[in-house]
N, C-alpha and C. Protein backbone atom coordinates (compact mmCIF):
# COMPACT_ATOMS: atom_id res chain seq x y z
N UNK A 1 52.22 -10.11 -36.97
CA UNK A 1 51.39 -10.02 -35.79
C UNK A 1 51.95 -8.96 -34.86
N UNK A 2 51.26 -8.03 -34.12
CA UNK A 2 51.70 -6.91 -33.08
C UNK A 2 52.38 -7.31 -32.22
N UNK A 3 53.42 -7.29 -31.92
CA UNK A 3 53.99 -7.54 -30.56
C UNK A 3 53.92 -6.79 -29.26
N UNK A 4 53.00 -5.45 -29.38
CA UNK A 4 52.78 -4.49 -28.65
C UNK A 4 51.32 -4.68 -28.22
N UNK A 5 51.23 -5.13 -26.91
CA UNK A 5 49.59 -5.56 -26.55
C UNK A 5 49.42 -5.20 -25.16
N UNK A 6 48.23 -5.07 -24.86
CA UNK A 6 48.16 -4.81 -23.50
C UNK A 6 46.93 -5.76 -22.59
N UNK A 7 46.70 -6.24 -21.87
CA UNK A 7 45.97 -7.18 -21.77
C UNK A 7 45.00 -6.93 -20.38
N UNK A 8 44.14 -5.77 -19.70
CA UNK A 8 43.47 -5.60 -18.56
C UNK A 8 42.60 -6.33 -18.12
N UNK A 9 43.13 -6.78 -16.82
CA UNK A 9 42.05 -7.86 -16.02
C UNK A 9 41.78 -7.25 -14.56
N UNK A 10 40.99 -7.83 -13.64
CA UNK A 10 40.37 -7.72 -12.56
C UNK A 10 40.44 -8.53 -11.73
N UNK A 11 41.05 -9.03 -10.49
CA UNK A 11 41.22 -10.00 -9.82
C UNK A 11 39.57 -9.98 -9.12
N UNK A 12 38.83 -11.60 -8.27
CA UNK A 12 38.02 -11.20 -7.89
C UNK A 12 38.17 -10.50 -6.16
N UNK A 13 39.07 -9.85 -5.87
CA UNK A 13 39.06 -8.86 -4.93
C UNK A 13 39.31 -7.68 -5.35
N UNK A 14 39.21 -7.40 -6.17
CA UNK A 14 38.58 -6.16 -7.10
C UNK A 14 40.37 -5.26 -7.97
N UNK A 15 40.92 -5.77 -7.59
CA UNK A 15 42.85 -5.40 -8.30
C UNK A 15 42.32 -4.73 -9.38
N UNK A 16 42.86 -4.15 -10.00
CA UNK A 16 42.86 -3.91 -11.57
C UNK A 16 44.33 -3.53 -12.17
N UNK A 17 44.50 -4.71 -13.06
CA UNK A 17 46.05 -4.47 -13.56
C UNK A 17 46.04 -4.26 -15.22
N UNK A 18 47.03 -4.26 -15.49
CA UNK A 18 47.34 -3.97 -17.01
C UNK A 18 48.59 -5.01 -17.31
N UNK A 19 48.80 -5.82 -18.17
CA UNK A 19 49.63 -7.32 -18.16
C UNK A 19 49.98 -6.09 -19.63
N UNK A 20 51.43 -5.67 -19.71
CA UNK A 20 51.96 -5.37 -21.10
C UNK A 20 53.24 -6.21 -21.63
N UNK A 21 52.75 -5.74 -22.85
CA UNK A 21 53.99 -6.57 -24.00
C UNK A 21 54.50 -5.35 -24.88
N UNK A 22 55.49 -5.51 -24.59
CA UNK A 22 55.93 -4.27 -25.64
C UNK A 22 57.96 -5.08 -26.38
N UNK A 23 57.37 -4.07 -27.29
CA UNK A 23 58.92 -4.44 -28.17
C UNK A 23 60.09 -3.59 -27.41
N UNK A 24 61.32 -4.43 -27.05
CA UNK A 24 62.42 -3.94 -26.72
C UNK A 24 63.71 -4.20 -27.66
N UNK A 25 64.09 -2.84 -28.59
CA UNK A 25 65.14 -2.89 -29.07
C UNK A 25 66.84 -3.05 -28.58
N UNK A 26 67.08 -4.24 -28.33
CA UNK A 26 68.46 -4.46 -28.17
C UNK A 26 69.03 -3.58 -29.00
N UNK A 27 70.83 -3.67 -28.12
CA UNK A 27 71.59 -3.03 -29.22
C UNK A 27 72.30 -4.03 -29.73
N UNK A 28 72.32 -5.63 -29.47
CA UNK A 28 72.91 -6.47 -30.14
C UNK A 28 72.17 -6.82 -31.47
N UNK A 29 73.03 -6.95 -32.09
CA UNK A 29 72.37 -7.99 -33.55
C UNK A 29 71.75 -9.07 -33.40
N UNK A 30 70.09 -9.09 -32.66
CA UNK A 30 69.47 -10.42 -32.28
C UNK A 30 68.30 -10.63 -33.72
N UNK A 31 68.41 -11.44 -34.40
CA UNK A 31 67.31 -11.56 -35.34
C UNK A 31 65.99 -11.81 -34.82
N UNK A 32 65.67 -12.46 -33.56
CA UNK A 32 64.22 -12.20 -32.88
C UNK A 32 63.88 -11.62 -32.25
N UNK A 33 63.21 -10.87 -32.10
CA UNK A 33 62.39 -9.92 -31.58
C UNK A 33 62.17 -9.84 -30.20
N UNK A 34 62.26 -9.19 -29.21
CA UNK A 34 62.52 -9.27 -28.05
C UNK A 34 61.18 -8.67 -27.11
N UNK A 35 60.52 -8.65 -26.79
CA UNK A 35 59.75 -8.34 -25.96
C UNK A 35 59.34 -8.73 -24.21
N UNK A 36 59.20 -7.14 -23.49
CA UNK A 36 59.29 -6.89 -22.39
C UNK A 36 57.68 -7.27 -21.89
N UNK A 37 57.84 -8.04 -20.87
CA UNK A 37 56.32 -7.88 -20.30
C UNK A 37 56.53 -7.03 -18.41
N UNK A 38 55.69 -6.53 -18.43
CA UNK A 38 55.11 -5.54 -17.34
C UNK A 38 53.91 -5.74 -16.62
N UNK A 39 53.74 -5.54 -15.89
CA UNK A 39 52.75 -5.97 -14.94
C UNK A 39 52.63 -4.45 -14.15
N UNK A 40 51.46 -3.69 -14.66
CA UNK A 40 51.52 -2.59 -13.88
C UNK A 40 49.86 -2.49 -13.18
N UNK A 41 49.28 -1.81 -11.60
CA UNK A 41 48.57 -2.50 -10.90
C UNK A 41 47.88 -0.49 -11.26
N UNK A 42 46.41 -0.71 -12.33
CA UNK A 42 45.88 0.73 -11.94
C UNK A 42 45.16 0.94 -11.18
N UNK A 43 44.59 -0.47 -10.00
CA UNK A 43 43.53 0.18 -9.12
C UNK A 43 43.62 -0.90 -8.40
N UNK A 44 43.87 -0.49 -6.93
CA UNK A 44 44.29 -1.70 -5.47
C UNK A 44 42.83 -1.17 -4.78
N UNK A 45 42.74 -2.71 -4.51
CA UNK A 45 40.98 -2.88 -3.87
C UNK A 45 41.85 -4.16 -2.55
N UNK A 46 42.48 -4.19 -2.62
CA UNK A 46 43.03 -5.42 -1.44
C UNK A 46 44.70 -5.22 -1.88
N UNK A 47 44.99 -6.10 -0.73
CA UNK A 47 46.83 -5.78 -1.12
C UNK A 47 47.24 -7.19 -1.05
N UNK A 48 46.62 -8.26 -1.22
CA UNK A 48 47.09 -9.38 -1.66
C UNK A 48 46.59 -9.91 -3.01
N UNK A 49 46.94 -11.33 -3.74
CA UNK A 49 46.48 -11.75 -4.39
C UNK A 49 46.57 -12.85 -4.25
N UNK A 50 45.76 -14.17 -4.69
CA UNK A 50 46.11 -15.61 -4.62
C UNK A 50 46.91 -15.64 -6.29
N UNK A 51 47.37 -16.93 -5.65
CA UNK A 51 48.07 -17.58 -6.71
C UNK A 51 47.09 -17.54 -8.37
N UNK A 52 46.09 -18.22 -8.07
CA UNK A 52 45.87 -18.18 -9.18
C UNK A 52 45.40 -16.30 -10.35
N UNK A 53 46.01 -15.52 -9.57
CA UNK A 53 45.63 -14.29 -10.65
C UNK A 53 47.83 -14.68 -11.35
N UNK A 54 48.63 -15.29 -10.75
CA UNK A 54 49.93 -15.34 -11.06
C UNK A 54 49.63 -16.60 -12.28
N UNK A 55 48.18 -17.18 -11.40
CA UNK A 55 48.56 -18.63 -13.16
C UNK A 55 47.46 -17.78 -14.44
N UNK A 56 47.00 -16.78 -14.47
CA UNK A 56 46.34 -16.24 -15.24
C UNK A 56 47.70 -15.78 -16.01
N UNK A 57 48.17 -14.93 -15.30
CA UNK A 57 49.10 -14.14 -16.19
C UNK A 57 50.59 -15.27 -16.74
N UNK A 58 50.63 -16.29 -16.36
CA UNK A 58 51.14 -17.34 -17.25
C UNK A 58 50.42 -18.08 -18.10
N UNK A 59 49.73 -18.20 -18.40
CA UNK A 59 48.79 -18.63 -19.10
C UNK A 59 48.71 -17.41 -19.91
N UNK A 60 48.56 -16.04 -20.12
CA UNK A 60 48.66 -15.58 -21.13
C UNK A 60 49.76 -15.40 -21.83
N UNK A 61 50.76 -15.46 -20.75
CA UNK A 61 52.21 -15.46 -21.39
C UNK A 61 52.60 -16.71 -22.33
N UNK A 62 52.20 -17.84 -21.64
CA UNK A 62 52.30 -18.51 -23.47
C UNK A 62 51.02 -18.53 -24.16
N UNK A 63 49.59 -18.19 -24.24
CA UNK A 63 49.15 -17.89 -25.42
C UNK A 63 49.81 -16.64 -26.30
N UNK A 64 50.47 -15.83 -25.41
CA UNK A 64 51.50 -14.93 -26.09
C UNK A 64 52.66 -15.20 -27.36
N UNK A 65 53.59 -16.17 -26.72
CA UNK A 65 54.32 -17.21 -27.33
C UNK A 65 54.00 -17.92 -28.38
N UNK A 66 52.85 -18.94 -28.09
CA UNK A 66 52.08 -19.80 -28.79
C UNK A 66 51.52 -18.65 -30.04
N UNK A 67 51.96 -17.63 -30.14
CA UNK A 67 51.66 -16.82 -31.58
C UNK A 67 52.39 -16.40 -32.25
N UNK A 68 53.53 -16.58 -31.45
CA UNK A 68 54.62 -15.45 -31.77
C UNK A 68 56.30 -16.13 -31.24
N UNK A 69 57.31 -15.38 -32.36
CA UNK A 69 58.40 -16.01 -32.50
C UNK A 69 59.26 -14.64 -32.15
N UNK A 70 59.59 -15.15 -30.25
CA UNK A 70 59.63 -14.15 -30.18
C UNK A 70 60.64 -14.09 -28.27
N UNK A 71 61.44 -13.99 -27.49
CA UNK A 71 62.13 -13.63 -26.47
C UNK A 71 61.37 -12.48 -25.53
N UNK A 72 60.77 -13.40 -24.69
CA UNK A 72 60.33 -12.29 -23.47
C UNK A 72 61.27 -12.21 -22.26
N UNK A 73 61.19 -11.02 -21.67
CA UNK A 73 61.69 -11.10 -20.40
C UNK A 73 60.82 -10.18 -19.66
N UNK A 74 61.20 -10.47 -18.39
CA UNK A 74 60.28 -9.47 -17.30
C UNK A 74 61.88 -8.97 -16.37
N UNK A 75 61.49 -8.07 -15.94
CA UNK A 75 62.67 -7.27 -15.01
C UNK A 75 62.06 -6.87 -13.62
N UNK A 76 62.22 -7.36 -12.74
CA UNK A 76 61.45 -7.25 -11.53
C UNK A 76 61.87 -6.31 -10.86
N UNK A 77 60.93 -5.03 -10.43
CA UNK A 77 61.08 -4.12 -10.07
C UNK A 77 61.30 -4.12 -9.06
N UNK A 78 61.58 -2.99 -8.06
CA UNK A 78 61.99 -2.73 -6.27
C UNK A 78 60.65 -2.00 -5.79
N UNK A 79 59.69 -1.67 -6.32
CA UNK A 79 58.58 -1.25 -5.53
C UNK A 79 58.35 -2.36 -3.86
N UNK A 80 58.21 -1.74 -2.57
CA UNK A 80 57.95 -2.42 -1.67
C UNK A 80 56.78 -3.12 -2.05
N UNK A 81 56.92 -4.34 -1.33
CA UNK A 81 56.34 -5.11 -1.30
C UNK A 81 56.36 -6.41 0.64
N UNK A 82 55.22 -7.03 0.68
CA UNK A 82 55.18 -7.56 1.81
C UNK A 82 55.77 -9.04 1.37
N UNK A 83 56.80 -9.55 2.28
CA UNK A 83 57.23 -10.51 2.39
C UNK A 83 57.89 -11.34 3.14
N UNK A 84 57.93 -12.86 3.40
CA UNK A 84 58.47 -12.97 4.74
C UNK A 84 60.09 -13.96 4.48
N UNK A 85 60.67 -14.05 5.11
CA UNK A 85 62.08 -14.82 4.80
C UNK A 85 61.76 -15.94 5.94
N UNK A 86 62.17 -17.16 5.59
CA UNK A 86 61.62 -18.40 5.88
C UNK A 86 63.27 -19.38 6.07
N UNK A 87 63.44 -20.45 6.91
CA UNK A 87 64.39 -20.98 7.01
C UNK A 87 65.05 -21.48 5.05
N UNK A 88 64.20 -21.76 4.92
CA UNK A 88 64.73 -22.49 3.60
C UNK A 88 64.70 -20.98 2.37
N UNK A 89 64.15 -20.21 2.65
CA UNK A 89 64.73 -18.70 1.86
C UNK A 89 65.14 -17.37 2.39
N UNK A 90 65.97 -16.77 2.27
CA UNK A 90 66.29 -15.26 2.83
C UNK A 90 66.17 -14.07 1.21
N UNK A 91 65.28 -13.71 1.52
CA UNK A 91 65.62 -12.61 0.11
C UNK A 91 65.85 -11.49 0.79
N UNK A 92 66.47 -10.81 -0.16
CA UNK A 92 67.37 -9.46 -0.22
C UNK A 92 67.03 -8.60 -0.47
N UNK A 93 65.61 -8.51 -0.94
CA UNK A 93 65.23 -7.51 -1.65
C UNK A 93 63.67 -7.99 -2.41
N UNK A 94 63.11 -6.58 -2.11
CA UNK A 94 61.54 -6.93 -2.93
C UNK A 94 61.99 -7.83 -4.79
N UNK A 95 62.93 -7.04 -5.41
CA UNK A 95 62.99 -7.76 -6.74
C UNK A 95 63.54 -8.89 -6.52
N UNK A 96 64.20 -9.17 -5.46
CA UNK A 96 65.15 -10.95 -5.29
C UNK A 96 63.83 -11.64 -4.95
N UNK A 97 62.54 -11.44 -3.95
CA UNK A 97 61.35 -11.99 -4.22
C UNK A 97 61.00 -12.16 -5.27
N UNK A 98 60.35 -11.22 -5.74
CA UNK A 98 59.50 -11.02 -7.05
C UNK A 98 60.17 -12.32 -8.27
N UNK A 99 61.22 -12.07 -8.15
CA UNK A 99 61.85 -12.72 -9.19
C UNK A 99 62.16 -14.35 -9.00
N UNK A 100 61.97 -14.72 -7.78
CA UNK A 100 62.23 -16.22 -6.99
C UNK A 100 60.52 -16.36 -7.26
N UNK A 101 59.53 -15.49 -6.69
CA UNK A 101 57.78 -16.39 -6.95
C UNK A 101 57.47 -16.48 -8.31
N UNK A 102 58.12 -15.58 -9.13
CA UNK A 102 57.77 -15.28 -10.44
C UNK A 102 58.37 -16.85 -11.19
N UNK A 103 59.49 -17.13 -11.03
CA UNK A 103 60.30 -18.02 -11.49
C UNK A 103 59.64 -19.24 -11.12
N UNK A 104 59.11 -20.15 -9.93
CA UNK A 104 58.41 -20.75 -8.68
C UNK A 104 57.22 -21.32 -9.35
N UNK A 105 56.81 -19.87 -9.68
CA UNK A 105 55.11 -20.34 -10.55
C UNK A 105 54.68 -20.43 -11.98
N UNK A 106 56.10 -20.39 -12.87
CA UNK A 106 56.45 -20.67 -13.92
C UNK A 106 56.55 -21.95 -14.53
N UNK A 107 57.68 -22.42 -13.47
CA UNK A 107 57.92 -23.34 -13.48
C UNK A 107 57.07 -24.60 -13.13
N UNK A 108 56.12 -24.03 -11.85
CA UNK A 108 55.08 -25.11 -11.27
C UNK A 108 53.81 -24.95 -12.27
N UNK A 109 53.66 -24.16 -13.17
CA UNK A 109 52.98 -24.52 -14.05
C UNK A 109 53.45 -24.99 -15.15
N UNK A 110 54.72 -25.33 -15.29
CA UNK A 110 55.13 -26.19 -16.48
C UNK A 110 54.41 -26.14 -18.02
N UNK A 111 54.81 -25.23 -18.50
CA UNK A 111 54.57 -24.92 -19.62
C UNK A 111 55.50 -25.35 -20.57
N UNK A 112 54.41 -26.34 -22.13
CA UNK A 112 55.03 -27.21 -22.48
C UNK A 112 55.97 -26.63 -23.44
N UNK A 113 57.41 -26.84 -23.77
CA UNK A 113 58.23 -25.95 -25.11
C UNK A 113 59.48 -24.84 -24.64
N UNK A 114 59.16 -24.41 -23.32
CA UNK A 114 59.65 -23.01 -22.81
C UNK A 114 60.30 -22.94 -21.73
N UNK A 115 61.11 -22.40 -21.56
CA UNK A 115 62.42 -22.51 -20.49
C UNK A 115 61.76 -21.03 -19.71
N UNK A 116 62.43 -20.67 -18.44
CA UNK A 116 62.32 -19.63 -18.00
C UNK A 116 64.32 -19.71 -17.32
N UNK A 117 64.86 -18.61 -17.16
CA UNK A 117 66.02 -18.41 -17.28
C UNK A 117 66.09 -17.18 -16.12
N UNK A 118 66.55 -17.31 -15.29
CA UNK A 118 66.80 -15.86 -14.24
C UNK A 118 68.01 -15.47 -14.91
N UNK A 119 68.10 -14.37 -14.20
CA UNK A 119 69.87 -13.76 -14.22
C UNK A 119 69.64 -12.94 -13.89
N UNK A 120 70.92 -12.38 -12.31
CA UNK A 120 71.13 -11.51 -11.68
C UNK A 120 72.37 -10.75 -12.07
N UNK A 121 72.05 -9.63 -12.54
CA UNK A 121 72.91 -8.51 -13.02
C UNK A 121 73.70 -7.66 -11.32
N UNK A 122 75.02 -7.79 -11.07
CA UNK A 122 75.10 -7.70 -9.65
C UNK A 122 75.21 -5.68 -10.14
N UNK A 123 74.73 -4.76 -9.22
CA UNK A 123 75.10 -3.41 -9.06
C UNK A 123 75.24 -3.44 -7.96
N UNK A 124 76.61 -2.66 -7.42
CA UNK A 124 76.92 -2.29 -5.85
C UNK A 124 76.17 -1.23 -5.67
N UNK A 125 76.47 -0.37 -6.33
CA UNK A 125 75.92 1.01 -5.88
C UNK A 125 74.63 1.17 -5.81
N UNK A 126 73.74 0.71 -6.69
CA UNK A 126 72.24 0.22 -7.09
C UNK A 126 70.86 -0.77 -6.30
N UNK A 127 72.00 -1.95 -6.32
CA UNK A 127 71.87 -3.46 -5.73
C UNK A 127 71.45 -3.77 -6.86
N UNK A 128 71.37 -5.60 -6.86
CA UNK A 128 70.94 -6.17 -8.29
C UNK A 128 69.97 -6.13 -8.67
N UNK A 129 70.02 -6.13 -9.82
CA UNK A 129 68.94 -6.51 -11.21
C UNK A 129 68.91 -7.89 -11.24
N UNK A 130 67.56 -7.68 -11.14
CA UNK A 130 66.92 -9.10 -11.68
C UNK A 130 66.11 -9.40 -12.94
N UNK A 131 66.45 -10.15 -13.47
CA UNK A 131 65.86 -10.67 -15.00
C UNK A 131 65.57 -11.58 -15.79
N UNK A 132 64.10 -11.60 -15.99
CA UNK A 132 63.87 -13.67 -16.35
C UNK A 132 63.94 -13.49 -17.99
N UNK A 133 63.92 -14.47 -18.43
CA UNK A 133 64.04 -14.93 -20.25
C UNK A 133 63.15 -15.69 -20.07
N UNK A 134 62.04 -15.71 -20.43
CA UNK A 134 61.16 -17.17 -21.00
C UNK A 134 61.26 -17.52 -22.51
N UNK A 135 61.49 -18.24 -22.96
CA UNK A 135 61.74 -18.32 -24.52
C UNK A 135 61.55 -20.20 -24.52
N UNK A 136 61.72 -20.19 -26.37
CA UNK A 136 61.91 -21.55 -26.65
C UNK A 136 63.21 -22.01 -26.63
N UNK A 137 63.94 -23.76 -26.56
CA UNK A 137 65.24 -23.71 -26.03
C UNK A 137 65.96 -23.57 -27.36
N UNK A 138 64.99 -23.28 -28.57
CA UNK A 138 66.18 -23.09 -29.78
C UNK A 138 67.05 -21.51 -29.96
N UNK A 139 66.32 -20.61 -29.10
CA UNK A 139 66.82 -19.49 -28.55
C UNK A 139 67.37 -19.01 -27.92
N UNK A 140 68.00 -20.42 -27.35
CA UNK A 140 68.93 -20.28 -26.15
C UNK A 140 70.00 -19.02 -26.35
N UNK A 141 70.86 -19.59 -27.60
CA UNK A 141 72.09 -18.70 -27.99
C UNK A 141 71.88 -17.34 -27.74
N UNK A 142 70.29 -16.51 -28.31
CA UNK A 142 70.26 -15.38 -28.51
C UNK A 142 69.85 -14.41 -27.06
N UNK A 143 69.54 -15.21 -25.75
CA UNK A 143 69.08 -15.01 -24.54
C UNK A 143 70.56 -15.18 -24.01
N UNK A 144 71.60 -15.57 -24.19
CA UNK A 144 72.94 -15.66 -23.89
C UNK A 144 73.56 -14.64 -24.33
N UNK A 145 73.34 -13.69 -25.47
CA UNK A 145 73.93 -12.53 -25.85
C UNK A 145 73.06 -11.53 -25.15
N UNK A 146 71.67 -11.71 -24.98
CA UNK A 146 71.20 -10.69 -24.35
C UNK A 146 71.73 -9.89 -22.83
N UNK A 147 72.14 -11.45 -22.29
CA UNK A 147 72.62 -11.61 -21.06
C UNK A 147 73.97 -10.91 -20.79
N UNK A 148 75.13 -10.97 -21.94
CA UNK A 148 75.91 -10.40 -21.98
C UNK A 148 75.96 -9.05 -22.10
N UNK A 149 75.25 -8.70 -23.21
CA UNK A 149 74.63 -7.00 -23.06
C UNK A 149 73.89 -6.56 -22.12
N UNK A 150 73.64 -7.17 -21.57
CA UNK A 150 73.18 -6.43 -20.15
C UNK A 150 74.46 -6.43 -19.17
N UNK A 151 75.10 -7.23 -19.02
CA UNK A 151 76.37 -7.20 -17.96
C UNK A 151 77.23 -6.25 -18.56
N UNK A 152 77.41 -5.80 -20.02
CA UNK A 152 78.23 -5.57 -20.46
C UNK A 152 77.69 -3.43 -19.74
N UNK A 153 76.12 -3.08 -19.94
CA UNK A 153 76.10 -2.07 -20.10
C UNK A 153 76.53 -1.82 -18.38
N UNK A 154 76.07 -2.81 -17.28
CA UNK A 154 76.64 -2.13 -15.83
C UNK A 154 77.82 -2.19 -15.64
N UNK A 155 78.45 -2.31 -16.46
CA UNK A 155 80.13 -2.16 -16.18
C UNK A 155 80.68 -0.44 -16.28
């Protein structure tokens, strides 16, 4: 089955995004297949979205899964973004958001089989990387080496 897909939708305030899956070659010896999803926006008609265009794109993420044997992650980018810091959260950064709602509405949709996994890669010079794993929990081990190869390359 392709692991390379691209999936274009339309919010109804007129968004137009592109939901991608693409294969990412580790340099560790992982026997499953690793794939990156992306979320890239080709046409802004409003600058918000409700929640539910975030449960669309979980919902494809495990009919994604549900086909395929296979380690996703998303890497949350630093593009600005609007956001507010609240007694009970302070983020640091558009990707320390991104990566706290992303995680938030994952989870509050509870999807049955599948873990979601953050990890903050710290860069001084940079600031951190942020990075989710959604996988099954028999994959744990191989999302634990991934994790390491990534710490291993900002050193």
């Amino acid at each position: 089955m392709n692991l390379d897909i691209e999936i274009l939708f339309k919010t109804e305030e007129g968004n137009l995004y592109s939901l991608i899956f693409s294969e990412y070659k580790p340099d560790s010896n992982i026997i499953i297949p690793v794939v990156e999803i992306s979320l890239a926006l080709k046409e802004q008609k409003n600058n918000t979205n409700p929640l539910k265009v975030f449960s669309f794109i979980i919902k494809k993420i495990v009919e994604y899964l549900s086909h395929r044997e296979v380690i996703l992650y998303y890497y949350a980018d630093s593009t600005p973004i609007y956001y507010r810091d609240t007694n009970k959260h302070h983020f640091i950064s558009p990707q320390h958001f991104r990566n706290y709602l992303f995680h938030t509405l994952f989870v509050k949709e509870n999807p049955k089989d599948l873990l979601i996994s953050n990890r903050i890669i710290p860069n001084i010079s940079m600031g951190n990387h942020y990075i989710s794993f959604i996988y099954h929990p028999k994959h744990q081990p191989y999302v634990d080496m991934l994790t390491k190869e990534l710490e291993e390359y900002q050193k």
